[in-house]
N, C-alpha and C. Protein backbone atom coordinates (compact mmCIF):
# COMPACT_ATOMS: atom_id res chain seq x y z
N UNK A 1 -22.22 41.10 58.46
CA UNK A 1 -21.70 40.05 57.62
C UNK A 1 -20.59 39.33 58.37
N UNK A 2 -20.97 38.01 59.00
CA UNK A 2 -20.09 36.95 59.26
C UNK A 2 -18.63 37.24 58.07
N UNK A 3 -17.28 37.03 58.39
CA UNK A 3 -16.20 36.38 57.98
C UNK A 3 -15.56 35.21 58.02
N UNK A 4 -15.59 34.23 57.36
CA UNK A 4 -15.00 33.41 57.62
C UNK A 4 -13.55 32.61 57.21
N UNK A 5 -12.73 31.95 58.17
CA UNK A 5 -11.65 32.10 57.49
C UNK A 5 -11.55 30.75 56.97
N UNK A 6 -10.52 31.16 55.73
CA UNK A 6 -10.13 30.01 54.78
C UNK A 6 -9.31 28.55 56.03
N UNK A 7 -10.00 27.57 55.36
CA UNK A 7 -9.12 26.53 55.89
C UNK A 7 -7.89 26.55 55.52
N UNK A 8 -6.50 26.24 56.81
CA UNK A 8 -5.24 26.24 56.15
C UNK A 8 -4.88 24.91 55.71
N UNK A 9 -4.02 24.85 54.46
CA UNK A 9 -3.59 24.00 54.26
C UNK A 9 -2.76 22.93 54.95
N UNK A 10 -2.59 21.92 55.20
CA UNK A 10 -1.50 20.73 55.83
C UNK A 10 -0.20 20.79 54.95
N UNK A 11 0.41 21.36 55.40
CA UNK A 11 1.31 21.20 55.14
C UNK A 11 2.74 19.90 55.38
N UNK A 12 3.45 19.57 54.55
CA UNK A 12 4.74 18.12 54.97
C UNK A 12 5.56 19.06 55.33
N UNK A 13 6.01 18.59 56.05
CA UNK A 13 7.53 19.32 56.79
C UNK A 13 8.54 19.00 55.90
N UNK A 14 9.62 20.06 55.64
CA UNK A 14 10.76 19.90 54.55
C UNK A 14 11.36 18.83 55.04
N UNK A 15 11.78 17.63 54.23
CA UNK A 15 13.18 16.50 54.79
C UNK A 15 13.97 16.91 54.14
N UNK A 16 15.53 17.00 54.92
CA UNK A 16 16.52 17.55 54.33
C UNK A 16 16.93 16.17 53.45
N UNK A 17 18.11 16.31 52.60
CA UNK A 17 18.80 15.38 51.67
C UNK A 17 18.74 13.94 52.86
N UNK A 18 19.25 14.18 53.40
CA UNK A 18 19.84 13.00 54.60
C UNK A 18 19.00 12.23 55.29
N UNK A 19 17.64 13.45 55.29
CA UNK A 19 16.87 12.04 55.41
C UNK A 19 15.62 11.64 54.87
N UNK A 20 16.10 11.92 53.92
CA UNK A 20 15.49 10.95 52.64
C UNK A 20 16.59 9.90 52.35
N UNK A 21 17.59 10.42 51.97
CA UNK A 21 18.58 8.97 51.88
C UNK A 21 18.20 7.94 52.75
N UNK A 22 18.19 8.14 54.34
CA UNK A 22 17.74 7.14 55.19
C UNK A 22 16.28 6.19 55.27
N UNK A 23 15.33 7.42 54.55
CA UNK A 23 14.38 6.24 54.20
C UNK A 23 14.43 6.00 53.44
N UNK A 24 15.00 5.98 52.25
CA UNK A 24 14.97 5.41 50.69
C UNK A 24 16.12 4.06 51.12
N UNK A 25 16.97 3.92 52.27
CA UNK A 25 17.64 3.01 52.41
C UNK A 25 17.51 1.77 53.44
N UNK A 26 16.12 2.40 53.83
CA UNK A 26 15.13 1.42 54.69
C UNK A 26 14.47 1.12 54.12
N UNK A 27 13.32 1.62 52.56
CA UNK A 27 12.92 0.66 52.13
C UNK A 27 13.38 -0.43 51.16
N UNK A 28 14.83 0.01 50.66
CA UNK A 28 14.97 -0.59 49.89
C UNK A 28 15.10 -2.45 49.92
N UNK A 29 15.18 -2.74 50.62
CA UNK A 29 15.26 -4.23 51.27
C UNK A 29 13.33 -4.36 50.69
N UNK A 30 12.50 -3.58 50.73
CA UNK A 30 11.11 -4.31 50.47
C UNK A 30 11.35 -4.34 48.57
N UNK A 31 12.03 -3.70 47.95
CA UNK A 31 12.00 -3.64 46.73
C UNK A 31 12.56 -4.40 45.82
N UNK A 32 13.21 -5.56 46.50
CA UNK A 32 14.12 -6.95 45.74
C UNK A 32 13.47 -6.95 44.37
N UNK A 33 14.11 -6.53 43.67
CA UNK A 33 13.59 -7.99 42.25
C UNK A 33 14.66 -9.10 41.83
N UNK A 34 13.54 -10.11 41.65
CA UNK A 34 14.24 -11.73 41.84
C UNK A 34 14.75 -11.14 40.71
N UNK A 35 16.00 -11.78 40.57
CA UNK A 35 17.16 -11.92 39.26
C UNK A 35 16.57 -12.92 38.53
N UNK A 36 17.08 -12.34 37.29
CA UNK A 36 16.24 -13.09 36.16
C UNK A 36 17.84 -13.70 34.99
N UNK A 37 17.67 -14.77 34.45
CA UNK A 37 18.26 -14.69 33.21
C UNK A 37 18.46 -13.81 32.14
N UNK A 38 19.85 -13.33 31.81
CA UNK A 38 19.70 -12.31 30.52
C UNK A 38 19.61 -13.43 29.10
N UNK A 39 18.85 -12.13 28.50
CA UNK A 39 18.48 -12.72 27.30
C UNK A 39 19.43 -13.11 26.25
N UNK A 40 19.44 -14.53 25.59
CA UNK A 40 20.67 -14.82 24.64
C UNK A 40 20.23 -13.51 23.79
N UNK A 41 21.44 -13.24 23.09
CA UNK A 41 21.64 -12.76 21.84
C UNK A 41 21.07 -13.35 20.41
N UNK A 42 20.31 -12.11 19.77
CA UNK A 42 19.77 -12.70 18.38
C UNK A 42 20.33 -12.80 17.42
N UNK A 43 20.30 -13.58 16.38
CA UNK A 43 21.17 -13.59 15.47
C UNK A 43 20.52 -12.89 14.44
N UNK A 44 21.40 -11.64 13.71
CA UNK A 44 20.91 -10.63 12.90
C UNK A 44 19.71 -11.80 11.63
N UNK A 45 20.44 -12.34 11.38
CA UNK A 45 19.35 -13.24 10.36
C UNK A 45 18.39 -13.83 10.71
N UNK A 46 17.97 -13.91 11.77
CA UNK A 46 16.66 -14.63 12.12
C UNK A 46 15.47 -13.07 12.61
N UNK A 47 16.23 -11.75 12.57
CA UNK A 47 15.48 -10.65 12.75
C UNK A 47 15.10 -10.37 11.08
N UNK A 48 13.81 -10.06 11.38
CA UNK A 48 13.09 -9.86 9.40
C UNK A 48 11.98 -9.97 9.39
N UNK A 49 11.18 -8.52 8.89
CA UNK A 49 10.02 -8.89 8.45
C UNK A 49 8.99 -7.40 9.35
N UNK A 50 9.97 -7.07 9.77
CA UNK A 50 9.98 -5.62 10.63
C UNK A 50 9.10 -4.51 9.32
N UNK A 51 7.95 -4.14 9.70
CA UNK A 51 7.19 -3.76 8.80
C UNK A 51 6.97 -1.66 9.80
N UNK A 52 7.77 -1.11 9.52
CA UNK A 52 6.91 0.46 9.93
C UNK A 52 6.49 1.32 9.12
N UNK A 53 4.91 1.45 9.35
CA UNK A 53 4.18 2.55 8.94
C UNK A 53 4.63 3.91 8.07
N UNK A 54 4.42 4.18 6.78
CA UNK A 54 5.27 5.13 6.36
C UNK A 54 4.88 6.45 7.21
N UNK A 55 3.45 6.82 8.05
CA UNK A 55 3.61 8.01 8.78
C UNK A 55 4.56 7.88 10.15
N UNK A 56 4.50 7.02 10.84
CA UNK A 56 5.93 6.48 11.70
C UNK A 56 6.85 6.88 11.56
N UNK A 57 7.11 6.17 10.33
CA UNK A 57 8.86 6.38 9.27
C UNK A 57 9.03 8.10 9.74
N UNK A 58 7.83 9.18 8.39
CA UNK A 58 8.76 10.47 8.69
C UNK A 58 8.45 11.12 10.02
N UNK A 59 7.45 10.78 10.53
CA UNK A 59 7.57 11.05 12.43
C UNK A 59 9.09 10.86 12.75
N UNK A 60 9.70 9.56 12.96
CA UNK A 60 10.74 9.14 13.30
C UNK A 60 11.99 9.81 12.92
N UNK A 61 11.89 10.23 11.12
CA UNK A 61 12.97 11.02 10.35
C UNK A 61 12.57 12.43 11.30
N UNK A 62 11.45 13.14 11.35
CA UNK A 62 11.76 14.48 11.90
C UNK A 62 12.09 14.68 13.24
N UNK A 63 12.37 13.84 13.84
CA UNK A 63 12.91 14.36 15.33
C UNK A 63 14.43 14.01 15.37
N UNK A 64 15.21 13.55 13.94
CA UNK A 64 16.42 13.43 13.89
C UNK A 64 17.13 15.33 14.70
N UNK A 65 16.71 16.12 14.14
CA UNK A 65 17.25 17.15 14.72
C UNK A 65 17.33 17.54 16.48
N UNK A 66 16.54 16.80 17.14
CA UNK A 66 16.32 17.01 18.42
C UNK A 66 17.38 16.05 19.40
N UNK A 67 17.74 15.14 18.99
CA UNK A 67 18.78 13.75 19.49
C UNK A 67 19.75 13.80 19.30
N UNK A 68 20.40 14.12 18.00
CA UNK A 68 21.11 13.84 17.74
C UNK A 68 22.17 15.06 17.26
């Protein structure tokens, strides 16, 4: 009976902290996002009409214990 051995895995070589910082600070120049305008502010009275689901609703009420 032939044996044969398992293929080894490829392994990544560990990068220490430092250099990952260094490439996360080389790519960051490809990752620009164009600046945008912030959004005016709404005026509470023109918000209305906000309709949620009563199974939503006590979904929403029972995870009060987990947040807060």
């Amino acid at each position: 009976m032939s044996m044969y051995p398992a293929p080894r895995e490829h392994q990544e070589p560990e990068l220490s902290l430092a250099q990952l910082r260094g490439d996360s600070a080389r790519m960051a120049p490809h990752w620009v996002v164009p600046a945008t305008a912030a959004a005016a502010p709404v005026s509470p009275a023109l918000i209305h009409g906000v309709v949620v689901p009563p199974a939503s609703a006590r979904l929403i009420d029972a995870t009060s214990e987990y947040g807060a």
